[in-house]
C-alpha atoms as a PDB file:
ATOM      1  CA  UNK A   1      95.451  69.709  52.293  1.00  0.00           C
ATOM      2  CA  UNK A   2      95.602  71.510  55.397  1.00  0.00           C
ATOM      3  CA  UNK A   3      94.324  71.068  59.231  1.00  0.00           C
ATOM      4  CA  UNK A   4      93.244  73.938  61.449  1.00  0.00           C
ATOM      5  CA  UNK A   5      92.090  73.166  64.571  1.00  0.00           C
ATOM      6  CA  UNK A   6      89.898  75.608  66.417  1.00  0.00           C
ATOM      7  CA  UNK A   7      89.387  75.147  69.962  1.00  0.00           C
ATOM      8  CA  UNK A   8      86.162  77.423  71.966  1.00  0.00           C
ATOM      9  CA  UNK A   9      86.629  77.931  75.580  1.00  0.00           C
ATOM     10  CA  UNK A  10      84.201  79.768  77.995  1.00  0.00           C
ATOM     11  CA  UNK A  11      85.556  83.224  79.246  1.00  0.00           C
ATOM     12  CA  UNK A  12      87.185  82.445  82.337  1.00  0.00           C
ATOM     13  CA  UNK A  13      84.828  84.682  84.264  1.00  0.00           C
ATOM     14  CA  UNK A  14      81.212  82.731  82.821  1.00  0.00           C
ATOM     15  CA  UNK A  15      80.033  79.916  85.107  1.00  0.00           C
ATOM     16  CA  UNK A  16      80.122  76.620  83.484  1.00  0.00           C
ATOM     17  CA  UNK A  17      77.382  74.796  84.883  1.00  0.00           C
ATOM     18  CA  UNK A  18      78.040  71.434  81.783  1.00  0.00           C
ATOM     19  CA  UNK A  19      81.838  71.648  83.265  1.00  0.00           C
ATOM     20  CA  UNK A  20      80.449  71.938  87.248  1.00  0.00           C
ATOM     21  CA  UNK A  21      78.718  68.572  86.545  1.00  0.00           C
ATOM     22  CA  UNK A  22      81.521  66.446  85.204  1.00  0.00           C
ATOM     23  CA  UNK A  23      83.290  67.670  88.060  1.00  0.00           C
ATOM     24  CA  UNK A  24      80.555  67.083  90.279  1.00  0.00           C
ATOM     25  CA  UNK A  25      80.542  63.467  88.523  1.00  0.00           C
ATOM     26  CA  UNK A  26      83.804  62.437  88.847  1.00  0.00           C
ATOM     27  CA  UNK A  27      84.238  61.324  92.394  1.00  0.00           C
ATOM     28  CA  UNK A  28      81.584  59.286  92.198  1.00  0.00           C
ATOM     29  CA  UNK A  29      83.192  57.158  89.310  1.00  0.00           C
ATOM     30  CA  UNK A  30      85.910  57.039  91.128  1.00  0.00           C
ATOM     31  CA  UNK A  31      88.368  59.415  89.969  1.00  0.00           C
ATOM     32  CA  UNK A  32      89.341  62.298  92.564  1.00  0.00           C
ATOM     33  CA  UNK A  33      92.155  64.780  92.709  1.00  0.00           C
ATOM     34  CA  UNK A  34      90.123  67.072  90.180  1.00  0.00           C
ATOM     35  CA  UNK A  35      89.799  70.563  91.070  1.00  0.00           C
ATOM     36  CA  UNK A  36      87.539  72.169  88.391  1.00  0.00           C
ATOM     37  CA  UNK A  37      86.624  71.245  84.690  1.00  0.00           C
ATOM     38  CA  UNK A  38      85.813  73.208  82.157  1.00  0.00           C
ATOM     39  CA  UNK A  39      84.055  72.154  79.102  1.00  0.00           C
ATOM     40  CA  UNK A  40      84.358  73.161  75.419  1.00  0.00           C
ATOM     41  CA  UNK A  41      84.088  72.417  71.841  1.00  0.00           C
ATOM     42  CA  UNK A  42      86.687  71.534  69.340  1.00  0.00           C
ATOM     43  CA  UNK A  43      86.440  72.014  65.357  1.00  0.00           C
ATOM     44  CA  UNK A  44      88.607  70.316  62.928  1.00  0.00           C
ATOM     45  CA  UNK A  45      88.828  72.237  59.145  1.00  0.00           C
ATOM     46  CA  UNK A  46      90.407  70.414  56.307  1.00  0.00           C
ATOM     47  CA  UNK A  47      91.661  73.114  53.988  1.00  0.00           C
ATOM     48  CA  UNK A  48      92.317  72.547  50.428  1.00  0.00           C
ATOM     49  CA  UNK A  49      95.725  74.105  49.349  1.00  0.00           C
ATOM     50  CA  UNK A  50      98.384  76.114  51.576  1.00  0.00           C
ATOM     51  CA  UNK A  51      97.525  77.550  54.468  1.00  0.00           C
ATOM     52  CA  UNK A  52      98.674  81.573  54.940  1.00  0.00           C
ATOM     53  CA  UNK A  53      97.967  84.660  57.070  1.00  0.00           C
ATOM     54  CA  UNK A  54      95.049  85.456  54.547  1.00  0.00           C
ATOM     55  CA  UNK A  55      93.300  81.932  55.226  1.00  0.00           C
ATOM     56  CA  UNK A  56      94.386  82.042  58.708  1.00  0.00           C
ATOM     57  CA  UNK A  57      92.282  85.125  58.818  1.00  0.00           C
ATOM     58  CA  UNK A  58      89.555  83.733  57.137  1.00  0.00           C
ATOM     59  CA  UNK A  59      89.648  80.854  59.972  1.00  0.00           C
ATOM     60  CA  UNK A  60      89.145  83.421  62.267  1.00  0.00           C
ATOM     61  CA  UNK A  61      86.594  84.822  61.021  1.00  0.00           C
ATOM     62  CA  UNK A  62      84.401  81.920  60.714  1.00  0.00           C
ATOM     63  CA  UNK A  63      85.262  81.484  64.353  1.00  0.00           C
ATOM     64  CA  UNK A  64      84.396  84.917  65.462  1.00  0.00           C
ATOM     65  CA  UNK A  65      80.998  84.642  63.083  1.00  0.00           C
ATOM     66  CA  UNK A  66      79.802  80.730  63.522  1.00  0.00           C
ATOM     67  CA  UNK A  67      82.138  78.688  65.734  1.00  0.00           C
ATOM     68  CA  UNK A  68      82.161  81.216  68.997  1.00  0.00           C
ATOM     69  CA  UNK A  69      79.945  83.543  70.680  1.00  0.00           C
ATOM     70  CA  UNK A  70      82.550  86.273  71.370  1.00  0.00           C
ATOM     71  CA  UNK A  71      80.340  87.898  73.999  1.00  0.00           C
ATOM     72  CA  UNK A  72      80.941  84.727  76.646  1.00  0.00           C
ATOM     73  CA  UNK A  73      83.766  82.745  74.027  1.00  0.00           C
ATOM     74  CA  UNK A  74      87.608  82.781  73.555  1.00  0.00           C
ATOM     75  CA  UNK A  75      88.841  80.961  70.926  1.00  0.00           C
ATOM     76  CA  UNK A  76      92.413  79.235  69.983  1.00  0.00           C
ATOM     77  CA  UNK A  77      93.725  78.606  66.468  1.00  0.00           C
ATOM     78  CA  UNK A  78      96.231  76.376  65.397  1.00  0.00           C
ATOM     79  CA  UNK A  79      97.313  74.792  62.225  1.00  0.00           C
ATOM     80  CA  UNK A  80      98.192  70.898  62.445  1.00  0.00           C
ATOM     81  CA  UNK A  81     101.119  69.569  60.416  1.00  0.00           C
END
């Protein structure tokens, strides 16, 4: 069994308003030295079997189909040992 983690950012160029309030947030818990935050999500698949270019590609695909919207959403993927 396999791990491949898939990580969705926001296009550095979309406003984050989720991200602009934790940062907006964190002062008043007391934490400061923050400059920006951005928020995200972060999907963990368990593979059954090997993991090659062909199911690396799949991966991507579900990313670029379900997991992102490509229009405002990069996307990272990495496989776990």
């Amino acid at each position: 069994m396999a791990r491949v983690v898939v990580d969705v950012t926001l296009k550095p160029e979309i406003l984050d308003p989720q991200g602009q309030a934790v940062a907006n947030a964190l002062p008043a818990l007391g934490f400061t030295g923050v400059d920006g935050v951005r928020v995200g999500k972060h999907f963990e698949l368990e593979l059954s079997g090997d993991v090659d270019e062909q199911r690396l590609a799949d991966v991507r695909a579900m990313a670029e189909k379900l997991l992102a919207n490509p229009v405002i959403e990069d996307f990272t993927v990495k496989v776990e040992a």
